[in-house]
C-alpha atoms as a PDB file:
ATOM      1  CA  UNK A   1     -22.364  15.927   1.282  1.00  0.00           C
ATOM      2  CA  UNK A   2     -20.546  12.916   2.698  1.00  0.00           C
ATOM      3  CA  UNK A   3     -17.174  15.068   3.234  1.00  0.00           C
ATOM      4  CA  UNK A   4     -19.094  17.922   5.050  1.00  0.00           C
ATOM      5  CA  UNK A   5     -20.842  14.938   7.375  1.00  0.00           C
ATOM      6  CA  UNK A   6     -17.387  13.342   7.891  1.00  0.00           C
ATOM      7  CA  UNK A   7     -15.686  16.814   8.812  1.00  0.00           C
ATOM      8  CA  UNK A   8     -19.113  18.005  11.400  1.00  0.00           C
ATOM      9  CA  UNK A   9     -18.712  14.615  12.555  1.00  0.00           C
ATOM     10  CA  UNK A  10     -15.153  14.589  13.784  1.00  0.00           C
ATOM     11  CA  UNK A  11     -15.486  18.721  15.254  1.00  0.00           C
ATOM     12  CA  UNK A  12     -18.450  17.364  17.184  1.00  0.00           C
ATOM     13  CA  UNK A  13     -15.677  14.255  18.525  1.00  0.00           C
ATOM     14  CA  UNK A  14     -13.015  16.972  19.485  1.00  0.00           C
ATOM     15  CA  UNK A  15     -15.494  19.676  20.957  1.00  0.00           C
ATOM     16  CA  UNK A  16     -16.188  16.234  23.621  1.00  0.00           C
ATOM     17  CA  UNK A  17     -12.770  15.746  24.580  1.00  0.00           C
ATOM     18  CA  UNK A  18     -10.841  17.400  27.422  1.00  0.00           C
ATOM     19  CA  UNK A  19      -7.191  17.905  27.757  1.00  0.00           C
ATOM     20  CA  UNK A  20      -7.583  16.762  31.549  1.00  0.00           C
ATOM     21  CA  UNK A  21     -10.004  13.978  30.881  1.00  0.00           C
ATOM     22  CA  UNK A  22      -9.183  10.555  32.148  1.00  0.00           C
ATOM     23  CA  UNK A  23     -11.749   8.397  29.584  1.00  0.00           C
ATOM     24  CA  UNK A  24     -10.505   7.208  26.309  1.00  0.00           C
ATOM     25  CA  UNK A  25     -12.010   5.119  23.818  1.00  0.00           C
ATOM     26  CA  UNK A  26     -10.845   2.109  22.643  1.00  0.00           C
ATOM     27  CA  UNK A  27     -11.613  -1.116  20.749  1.00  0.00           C
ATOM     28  CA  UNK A  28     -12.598  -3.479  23.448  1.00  0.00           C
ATOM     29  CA  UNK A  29     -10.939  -6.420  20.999  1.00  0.00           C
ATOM     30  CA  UNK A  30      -7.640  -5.462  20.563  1.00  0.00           C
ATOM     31  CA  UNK A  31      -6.668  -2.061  22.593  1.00  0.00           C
ATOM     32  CA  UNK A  32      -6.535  -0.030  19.245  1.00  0.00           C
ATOM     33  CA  UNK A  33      -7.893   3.632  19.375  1.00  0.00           C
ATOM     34  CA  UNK A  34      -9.123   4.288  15.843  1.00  0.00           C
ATOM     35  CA  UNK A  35      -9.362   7.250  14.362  1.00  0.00           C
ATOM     36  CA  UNK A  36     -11.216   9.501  14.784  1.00  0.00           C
ATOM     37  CA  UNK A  37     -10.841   9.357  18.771  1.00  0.00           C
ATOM     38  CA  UNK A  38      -7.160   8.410  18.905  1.00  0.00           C
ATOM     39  CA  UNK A  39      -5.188  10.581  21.258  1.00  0.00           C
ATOM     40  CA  UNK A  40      -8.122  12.262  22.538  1.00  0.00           C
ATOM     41  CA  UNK A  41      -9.423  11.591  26.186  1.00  0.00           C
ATOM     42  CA  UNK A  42     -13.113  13.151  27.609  1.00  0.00           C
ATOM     43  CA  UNK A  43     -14.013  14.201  31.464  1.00  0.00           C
ATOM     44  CA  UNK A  44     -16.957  11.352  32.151  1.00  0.00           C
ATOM     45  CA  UNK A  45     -18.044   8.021  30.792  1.00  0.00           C
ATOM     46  CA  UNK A  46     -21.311   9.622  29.904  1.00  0.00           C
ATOM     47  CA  UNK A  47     -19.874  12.348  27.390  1.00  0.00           C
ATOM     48  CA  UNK A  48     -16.890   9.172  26.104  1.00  0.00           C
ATOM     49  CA  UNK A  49     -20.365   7.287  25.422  1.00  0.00           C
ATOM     50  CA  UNK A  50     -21.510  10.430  23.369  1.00  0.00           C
ATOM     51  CA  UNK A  51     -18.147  10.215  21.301  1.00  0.00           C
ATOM     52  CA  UNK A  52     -18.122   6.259  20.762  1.00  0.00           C
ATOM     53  CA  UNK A  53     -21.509   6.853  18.897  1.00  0.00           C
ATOM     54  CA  UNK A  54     -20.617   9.644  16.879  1.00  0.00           C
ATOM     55  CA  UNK A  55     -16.958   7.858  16.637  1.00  0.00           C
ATOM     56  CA  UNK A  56     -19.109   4.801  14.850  1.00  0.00           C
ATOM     57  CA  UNK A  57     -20.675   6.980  12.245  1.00  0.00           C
ATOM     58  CA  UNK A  58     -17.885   8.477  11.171  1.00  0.00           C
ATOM     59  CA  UNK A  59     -16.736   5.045  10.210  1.00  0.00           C
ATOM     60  CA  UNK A  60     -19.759   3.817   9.093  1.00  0.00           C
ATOM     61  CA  UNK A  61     -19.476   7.264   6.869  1.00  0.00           C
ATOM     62  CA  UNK A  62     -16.070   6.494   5.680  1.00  0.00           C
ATOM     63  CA  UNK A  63     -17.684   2.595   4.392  1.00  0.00           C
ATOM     64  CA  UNK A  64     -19.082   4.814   1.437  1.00  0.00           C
ATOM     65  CA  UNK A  65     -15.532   5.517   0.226  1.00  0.00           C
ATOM     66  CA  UNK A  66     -13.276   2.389   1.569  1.00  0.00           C
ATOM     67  CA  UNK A  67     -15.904  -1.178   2.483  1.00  0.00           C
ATOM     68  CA  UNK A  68     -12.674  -2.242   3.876  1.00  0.00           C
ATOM     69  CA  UNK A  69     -12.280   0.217   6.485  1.00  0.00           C
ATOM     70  CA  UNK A  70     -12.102  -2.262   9.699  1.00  0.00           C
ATOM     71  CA  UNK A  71     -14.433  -2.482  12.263  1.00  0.00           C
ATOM     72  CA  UNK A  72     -13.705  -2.065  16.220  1.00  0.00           C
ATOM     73  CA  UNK A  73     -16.062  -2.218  19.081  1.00  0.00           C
ATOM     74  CA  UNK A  74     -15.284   0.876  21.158  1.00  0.00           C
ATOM     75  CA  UNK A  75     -15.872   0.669  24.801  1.00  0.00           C
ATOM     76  CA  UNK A  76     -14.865   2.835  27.319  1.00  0.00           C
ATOM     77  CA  UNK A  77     -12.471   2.668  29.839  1.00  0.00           C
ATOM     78  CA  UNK A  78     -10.771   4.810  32.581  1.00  0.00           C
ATOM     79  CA  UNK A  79      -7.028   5.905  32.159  1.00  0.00           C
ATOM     80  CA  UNK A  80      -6.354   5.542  35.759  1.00  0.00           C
ATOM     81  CA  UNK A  81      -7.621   1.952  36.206  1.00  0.00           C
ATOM     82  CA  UNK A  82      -4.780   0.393  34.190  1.00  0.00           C
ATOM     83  CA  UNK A  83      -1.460   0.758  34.441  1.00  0.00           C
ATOM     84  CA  UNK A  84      -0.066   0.843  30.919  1.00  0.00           C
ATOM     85  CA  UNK A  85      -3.264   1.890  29.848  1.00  0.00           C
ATOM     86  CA  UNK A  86      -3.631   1.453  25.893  1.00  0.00           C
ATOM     87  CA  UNK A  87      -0.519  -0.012  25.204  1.00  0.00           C
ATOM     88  CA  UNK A  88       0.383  -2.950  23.277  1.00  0.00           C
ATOM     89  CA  UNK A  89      -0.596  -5.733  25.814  1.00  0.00           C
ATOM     90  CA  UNK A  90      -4.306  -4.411  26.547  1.00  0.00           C
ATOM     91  CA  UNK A  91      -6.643  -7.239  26.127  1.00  0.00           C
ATOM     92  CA  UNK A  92     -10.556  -6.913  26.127  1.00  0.00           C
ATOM     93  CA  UNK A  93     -10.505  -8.360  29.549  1.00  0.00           C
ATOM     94  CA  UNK A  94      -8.257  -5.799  30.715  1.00  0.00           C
ATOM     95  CA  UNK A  95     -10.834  -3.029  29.348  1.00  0.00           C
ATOM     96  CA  UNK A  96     -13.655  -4.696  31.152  1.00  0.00           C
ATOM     97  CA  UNK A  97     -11.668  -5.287  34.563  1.00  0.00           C
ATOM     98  CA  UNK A  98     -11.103  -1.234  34.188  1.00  0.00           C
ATOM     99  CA  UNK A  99     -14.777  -0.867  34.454  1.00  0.00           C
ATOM    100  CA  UNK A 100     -14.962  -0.094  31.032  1.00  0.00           C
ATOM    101  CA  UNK A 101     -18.097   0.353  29.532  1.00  0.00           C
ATOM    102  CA  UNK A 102     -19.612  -1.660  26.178  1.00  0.00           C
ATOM    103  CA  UNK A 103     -20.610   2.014  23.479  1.00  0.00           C
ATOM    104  CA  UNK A 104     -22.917   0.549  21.020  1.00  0.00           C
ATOM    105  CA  UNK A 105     -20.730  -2.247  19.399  1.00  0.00           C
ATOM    106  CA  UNK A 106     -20.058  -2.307  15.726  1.00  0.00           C
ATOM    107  CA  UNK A 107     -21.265  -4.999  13.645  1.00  0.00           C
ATOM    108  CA  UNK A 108     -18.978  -8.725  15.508  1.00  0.00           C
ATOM    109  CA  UNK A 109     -16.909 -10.791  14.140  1.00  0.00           C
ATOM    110  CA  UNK A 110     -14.812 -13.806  15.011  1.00  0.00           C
ATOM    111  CA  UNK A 111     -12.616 -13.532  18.169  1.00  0.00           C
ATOM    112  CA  UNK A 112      -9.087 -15.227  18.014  1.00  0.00           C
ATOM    113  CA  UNK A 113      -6.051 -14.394  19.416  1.00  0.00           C
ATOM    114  CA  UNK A 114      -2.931 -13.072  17.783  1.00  0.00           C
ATOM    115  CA  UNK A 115       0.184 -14.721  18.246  1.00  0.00           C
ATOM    116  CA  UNK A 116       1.001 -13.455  21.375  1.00  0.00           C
ATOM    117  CA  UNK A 117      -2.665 -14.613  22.868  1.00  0.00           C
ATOM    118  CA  UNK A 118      -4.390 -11.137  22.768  1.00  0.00           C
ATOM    119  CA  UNK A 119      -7.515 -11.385  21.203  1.00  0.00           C
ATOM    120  CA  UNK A 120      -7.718  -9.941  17.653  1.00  0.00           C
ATOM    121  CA  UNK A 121     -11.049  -9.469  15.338  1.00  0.00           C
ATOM    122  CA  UNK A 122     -10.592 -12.281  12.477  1.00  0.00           C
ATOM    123  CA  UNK A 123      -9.833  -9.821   9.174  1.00  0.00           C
ATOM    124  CA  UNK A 124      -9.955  -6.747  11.449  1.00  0.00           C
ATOM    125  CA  UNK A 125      -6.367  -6.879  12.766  1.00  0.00           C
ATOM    126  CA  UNK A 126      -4.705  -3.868  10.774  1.00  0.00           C
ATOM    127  CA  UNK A 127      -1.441  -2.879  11.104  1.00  0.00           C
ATOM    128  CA  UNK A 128      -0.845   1.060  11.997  1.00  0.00           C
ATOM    129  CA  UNK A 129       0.144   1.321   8.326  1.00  0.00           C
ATOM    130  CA  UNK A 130      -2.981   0.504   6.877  1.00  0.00           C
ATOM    131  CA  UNK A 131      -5.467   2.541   9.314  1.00  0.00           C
ATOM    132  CA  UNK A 132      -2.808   5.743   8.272  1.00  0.00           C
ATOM    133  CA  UNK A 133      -3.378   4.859   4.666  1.00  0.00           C
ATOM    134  CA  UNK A 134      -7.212   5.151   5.447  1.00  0.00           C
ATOM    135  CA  UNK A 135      -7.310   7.818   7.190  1.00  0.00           C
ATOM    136  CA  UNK A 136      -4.924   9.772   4.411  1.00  0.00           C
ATOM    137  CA  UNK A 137      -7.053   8.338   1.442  1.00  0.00           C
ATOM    138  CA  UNK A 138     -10.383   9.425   3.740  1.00  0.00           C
ATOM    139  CA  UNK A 139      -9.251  12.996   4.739  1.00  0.00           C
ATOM    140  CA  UNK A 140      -8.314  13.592   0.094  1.00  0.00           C
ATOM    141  CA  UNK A 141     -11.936  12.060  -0.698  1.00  0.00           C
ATOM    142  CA  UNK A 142     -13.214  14.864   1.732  1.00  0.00           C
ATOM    143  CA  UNK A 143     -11.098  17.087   0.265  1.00  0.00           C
ATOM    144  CA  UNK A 144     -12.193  16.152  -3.377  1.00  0.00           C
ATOM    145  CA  UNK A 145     -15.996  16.122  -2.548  1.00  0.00           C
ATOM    146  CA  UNK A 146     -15.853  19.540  -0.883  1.00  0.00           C
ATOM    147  CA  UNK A 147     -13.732  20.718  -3.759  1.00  0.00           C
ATOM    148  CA  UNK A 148     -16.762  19.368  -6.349  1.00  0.00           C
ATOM    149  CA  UNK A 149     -14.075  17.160  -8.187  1.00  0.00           C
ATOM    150  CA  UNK A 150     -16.147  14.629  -9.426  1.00  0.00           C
ATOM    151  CA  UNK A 151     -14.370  13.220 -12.020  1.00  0.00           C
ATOM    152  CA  UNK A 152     -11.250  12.709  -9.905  1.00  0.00           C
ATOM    153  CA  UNK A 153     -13.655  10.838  -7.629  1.00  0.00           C
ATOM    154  CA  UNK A 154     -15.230   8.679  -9.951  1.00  0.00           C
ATOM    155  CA  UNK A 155     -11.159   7.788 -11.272  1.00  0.00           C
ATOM    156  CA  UNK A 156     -10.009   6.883  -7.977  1.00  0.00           C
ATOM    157  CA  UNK A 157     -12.873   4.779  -6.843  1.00  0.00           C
ATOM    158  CA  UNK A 158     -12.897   3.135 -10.298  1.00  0.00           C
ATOM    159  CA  UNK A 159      -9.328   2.221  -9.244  1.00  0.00           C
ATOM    160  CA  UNK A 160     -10.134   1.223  -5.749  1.00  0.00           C
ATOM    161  CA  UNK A 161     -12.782  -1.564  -6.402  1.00  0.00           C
ATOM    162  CA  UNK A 162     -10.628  -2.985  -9.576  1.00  0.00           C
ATOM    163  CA  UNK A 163      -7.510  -3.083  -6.680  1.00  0.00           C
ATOM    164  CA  UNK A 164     -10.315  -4.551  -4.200  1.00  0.00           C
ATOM    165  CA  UNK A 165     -11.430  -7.101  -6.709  1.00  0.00           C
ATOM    166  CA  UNK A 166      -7.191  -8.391  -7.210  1.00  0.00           C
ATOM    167  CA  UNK A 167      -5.822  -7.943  -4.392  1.00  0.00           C
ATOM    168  CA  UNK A 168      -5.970  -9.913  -0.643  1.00  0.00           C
ATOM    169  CA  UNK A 169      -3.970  -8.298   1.453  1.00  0.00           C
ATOM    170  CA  UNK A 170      -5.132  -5.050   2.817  1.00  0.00           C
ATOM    171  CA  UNK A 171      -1.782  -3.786   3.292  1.00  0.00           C
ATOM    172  CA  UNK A 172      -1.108  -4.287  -0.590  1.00  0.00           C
ATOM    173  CA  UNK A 173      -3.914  -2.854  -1.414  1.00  0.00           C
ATOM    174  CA  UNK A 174      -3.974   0.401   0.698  1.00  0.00           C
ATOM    175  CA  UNK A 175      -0.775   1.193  -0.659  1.00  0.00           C
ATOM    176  CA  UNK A 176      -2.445   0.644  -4.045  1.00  0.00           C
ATOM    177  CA  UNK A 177      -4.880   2.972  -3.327  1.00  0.00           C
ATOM    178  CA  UNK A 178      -3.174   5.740  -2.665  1.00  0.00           C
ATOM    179  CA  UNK A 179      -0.811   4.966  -5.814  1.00  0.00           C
ATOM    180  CA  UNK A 180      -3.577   5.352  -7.840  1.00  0.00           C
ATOM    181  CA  UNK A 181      -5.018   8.112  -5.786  1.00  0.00           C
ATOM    182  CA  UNK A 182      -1.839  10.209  -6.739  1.00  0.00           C
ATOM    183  CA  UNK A 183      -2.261   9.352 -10.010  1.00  0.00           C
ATOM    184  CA  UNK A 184      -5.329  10.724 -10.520  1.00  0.00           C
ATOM    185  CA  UNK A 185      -4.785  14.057  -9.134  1.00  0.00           C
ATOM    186  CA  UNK A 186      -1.777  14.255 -11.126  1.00  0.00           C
ATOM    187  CA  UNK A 187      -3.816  13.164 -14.008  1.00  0.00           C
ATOM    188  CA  UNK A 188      -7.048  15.361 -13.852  1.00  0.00           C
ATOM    189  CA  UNK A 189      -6.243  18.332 -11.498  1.00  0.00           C
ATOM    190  CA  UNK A 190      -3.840  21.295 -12.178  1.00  0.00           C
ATOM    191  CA  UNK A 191      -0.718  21.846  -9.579  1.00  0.00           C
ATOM    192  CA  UNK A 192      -3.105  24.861  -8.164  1.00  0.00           C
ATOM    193  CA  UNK A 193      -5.936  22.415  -8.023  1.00  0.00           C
ATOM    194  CA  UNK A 194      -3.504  19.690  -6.223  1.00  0.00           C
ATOM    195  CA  UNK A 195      -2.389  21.839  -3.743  1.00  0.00           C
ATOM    196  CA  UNK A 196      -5.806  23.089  -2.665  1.00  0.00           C
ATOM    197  CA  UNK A 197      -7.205  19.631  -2.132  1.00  0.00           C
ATOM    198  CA  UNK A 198      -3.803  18.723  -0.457  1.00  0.00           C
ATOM    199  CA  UNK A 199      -4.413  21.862   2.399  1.00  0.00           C
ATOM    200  CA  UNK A 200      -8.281  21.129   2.190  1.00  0.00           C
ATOM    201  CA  UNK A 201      -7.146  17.328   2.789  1.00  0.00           C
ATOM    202  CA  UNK A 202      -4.197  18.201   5.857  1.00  0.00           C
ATOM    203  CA  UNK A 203      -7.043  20.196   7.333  1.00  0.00           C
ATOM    204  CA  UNK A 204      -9.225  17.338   7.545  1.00  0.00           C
ATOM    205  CA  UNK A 205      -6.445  15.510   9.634  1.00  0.00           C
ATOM    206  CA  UNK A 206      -5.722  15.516  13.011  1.00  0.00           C
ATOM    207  CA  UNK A 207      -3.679  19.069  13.371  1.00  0.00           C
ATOM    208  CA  UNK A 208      -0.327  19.215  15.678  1.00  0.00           C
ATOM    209  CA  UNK A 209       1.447  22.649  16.336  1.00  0.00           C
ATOM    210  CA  UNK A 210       4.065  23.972  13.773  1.00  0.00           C
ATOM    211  CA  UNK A 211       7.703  23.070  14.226  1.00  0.00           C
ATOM    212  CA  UNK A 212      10.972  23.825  12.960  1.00  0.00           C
ATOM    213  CA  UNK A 213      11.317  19.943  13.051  1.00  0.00           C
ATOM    214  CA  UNK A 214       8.233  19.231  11.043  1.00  0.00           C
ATOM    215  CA  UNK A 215      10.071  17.344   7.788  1.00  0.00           C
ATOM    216  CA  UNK A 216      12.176  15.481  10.387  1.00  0.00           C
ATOM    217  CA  UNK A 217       9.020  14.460  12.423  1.00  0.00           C
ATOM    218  CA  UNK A 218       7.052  13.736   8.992  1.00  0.00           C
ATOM    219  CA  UNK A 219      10.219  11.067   8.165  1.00  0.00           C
ATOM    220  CA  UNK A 220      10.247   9.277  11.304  1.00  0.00           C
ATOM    221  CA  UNK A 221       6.441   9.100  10.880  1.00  0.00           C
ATOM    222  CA  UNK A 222       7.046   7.594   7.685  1.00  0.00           C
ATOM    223  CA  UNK A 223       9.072   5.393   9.370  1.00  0.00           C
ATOM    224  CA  UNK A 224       7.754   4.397  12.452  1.00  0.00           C
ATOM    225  CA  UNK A 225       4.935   3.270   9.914  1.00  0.00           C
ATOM    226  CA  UNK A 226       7.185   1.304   7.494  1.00  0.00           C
ATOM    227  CA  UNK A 227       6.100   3.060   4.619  1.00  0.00           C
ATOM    228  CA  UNK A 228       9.646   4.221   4.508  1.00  0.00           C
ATOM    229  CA  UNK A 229      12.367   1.443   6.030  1.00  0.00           C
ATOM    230  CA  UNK A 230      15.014   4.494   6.775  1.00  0.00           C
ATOM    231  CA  UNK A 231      15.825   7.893   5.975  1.00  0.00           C
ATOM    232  CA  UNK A 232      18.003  10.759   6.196  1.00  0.00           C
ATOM    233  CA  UNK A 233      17.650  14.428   5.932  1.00  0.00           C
ATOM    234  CA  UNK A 234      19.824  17.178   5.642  1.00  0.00           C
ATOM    235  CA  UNK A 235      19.710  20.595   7.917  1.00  0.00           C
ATOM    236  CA  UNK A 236      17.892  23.243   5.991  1.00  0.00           C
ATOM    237  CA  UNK A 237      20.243  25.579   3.895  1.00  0.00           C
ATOM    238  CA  UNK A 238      18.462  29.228   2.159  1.00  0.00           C
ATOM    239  CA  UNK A 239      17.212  28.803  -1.435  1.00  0.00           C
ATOM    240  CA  UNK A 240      17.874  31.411  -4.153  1.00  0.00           C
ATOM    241  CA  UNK A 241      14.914  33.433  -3.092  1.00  0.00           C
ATOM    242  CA  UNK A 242      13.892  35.167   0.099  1.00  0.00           C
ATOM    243  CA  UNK A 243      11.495  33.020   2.037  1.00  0.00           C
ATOM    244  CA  UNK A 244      12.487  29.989   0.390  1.00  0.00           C
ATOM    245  CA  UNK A 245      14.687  26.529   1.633  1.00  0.00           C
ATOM    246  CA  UNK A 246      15.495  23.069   0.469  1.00  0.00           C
ATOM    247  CA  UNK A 247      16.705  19.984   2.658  1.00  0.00           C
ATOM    248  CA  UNK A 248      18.374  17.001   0.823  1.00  0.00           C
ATOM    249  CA  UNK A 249      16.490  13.689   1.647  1.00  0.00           C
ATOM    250  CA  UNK A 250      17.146  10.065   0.882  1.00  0.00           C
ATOM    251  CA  UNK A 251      14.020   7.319   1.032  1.00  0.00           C
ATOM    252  CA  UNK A 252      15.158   4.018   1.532  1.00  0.00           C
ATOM    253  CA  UNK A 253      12.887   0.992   0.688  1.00  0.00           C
ATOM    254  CA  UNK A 254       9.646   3.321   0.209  1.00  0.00           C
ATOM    255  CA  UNK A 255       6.644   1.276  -0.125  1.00  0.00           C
ATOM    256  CA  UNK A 256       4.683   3.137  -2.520  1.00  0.00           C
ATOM    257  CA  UNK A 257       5.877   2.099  -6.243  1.00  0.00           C
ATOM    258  CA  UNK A 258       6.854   3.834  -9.091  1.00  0.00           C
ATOM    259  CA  UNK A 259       4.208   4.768 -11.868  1.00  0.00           C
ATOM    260  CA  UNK A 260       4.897   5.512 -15.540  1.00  0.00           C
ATOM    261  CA  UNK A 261       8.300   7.330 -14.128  1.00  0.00           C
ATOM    262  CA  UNK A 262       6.370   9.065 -11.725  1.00  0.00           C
ATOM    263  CA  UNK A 263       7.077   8.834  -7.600  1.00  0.00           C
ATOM    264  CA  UNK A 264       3.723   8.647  -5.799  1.00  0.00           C
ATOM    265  CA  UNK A 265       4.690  10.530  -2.667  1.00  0.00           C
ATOM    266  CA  UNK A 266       1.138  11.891  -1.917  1.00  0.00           C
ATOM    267  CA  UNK A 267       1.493  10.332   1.860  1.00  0.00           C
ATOM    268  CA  UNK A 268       4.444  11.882   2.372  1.00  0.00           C
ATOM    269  CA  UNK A 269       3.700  15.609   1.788  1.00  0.00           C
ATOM    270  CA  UNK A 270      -0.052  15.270   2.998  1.00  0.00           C
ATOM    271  CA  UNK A 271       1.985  14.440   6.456  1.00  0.00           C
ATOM    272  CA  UNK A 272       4.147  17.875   5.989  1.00  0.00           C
ATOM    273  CA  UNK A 273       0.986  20.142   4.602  1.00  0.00           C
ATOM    274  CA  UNK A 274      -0.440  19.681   8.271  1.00  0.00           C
ATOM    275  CA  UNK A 275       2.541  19.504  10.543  1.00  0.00           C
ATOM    276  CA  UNK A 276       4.348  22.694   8.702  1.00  0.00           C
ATOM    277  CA  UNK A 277       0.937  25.514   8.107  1.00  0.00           C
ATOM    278  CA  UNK A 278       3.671  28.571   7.362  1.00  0.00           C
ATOM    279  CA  UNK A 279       6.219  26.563   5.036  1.00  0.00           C
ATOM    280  CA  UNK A 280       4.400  24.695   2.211  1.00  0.00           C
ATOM    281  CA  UNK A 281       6.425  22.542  -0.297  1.00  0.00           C
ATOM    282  CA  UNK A 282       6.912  23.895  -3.580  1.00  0.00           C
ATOM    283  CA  UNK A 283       9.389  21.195  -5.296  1.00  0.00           C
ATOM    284  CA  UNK A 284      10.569  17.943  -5.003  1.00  0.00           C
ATOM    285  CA  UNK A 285      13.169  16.632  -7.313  1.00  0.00           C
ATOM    286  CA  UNK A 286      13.573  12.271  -7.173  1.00  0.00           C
ATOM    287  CA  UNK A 287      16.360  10.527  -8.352  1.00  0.00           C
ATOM    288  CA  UNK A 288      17.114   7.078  -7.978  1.00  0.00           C
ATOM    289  CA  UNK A 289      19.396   5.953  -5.296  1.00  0.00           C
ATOM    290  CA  UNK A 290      20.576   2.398  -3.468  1.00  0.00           C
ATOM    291  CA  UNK A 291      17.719   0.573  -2.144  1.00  0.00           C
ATOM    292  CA  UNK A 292      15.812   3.759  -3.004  1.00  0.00           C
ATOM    293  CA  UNK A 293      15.415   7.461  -3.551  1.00  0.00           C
ATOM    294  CA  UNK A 294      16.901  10.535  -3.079  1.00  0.00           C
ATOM    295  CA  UNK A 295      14.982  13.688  -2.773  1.00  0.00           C
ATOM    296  CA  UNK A 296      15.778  17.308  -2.900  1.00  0.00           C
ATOM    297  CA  UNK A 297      13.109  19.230  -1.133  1.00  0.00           C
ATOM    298  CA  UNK A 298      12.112  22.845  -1.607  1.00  0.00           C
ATOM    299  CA  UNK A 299       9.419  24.723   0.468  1.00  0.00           C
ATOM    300  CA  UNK A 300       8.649  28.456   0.576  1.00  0.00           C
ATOM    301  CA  UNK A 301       7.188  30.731   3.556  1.00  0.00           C
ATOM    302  CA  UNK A 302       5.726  33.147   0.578  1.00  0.00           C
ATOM    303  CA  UNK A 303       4.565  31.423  -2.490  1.00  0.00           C
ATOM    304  CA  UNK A 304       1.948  29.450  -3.158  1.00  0.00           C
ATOM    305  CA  UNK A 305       1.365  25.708  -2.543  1.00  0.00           C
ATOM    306  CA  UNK A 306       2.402  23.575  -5.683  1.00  0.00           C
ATOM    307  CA  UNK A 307       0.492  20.166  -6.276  1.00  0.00           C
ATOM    308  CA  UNK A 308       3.145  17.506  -5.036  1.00  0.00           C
ATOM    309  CA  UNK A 309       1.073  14.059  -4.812  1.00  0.00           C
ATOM    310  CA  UNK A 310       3.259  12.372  -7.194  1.00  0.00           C
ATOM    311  CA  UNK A 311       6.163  13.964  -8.697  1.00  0.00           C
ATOM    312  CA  UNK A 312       8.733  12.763 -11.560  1.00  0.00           C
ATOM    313  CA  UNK A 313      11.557  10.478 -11.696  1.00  0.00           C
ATOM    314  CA  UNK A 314      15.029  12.070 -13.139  1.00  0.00           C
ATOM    315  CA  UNK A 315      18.225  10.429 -14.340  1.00  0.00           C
ATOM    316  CA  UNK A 316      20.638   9.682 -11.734  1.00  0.00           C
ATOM    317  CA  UNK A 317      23.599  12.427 -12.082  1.00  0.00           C
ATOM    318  CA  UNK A 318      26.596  10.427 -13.774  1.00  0.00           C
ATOM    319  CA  UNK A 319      29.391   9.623 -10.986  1.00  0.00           C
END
């Protein structure tokens, strides 16, 4: 199965890399480092080769599910040979002054520059935003094909190419997607269901250890990526039962949209599935609020997961 391939693939990517390594992999166009190599570095050029080509068919594997998913031409380049190494004003040149070396390219496109001058792939400059969305929308398809939910499947990528067929912008339309994604795991899967793709889906994700912080670090995640323009989250205070908690949250200018007075908030508790293993959300109550939402948040060290991709809207308490 495609999910199985996608998961083998990316084990077989971070089995390569080494804590102490000093290659990295990036897109020799813009300085990006896609998933599934971002973050991770490897101890020679020879086994970073290794990774670029596995690293280009798990894209080329994730084309079944999104055609939009963007292309980059990985090369590889030595941390040491660059001061600055990665960051926003790395420029192909820079990459091939480093000694970098071409992997096998993914299929070209036409080079411009960006307004600044560095060069940038015509229709392959994505914001951060967008190559999250994929990679959340990716890591629930895997979930859904190694959970054998066809039908939810065959709804959401119904919904994709009728979005693709609309819409221009990929930003728009990644957001779209996972709208409709949360739809139709509210629509055709149980809350028991929901949940287990949801931990089948954070497992497919890029793992980071456990935190007491781990709502607070999902928020500025959200916002860092402007799918949420601010935020802010109350301490934790004990719920009503032992092993249980709730924070009070407000979401201001969230970009995923309302749907048939349901919140789609399926990005936003994939994020905390995978950075909180121990304490798994169990409730989310949404009202409305200025410029947004506010949120009361439950989560429970001892029961059971409860399907949270999109959750309903309630009336605003009277003042």
């Amino acid at each position: 199965m495609v999910g199985t391939t996608l998961t083998q693939i990316r084990t077989h990517i971070e089995s390569l890399a080494s804590d102490d390594g000093t290659y990295e992999l990036v897109c020799g166009r813009t300085g990006e480092r896609p998933v599934p190599v971002d973050g991770l570095r490897f101890e020679d050029r020879s086994t970073a080769e290794a990774a670029a080509r596995a690293a280009r068919q798990y894209r080329s594997a994730l084309r079944r599910y999104d055609p939009n998913v963007p292309y980059y031409d990985l090369i590889v380049s030595e941390h040491d040979d660059v001061p600055g190494f990665g960051g926003a004003d790395a420029t192909a040149k820079g990459w091939a002054t480093a000694g970098a070396t071409p992997g096998l390219p993914e299929p070209p496109c036409d080079l411009g520059t960006d307004a600044d001058g560095r060069p940038e792939c015509a229709g392959v400059g994505r914001s951060e935003r967008v190559e999250f969305c994929h990679r959340v929308a990716a890591a629930v398809f895997e979930a859904l094909v190694d959970a054998d939910h066809r039908t939810v499947e065959t709804a959401v990528m119904d919904a994709y190419f009728d979005l693709a067929e609309t819409m221009s912008s990929a930003d728009d339309l990644c957001l779209r997607l996972l709208e409709s994604m949360a739809t139709a795991l509210h629509v055709h899967l149980t809350s028991t269901e929901q949940a287990d793709v949801l931990e089948r889906a954070a497992s497919n994700l890029s793992s980071r250890p456990e935190s007491a912080g781990a709502l607070e670090a999902t928020l500025a995640e959200m916002e860092r990526l402007d799918l949420v323009g601010s935020y802010t989250c109350s301490s934790w205070r004990p719920g009503p039962d032992s092993g249980t908690r709730s924070a009070e949250l407000t979401l201001e200018r969230y970009a995923l949209s309302a749907r048939e007075g349901r919140l789609p908030v399926l990005p936003v508790v994939l994020d905390l599935y995978r950075r909180a293993e121990s304490w798994k959300p169990v409730s989310l109550h949404v009202t409305p609020a200025d410029e947004g939402w506010h949120a009361t948040l439950s989560v429970s060290s001892k029961s059971n997961a409860v399907g949270l991709a999109s959750v309903p809207i309630h009336e605003r308490a009277a003042d």
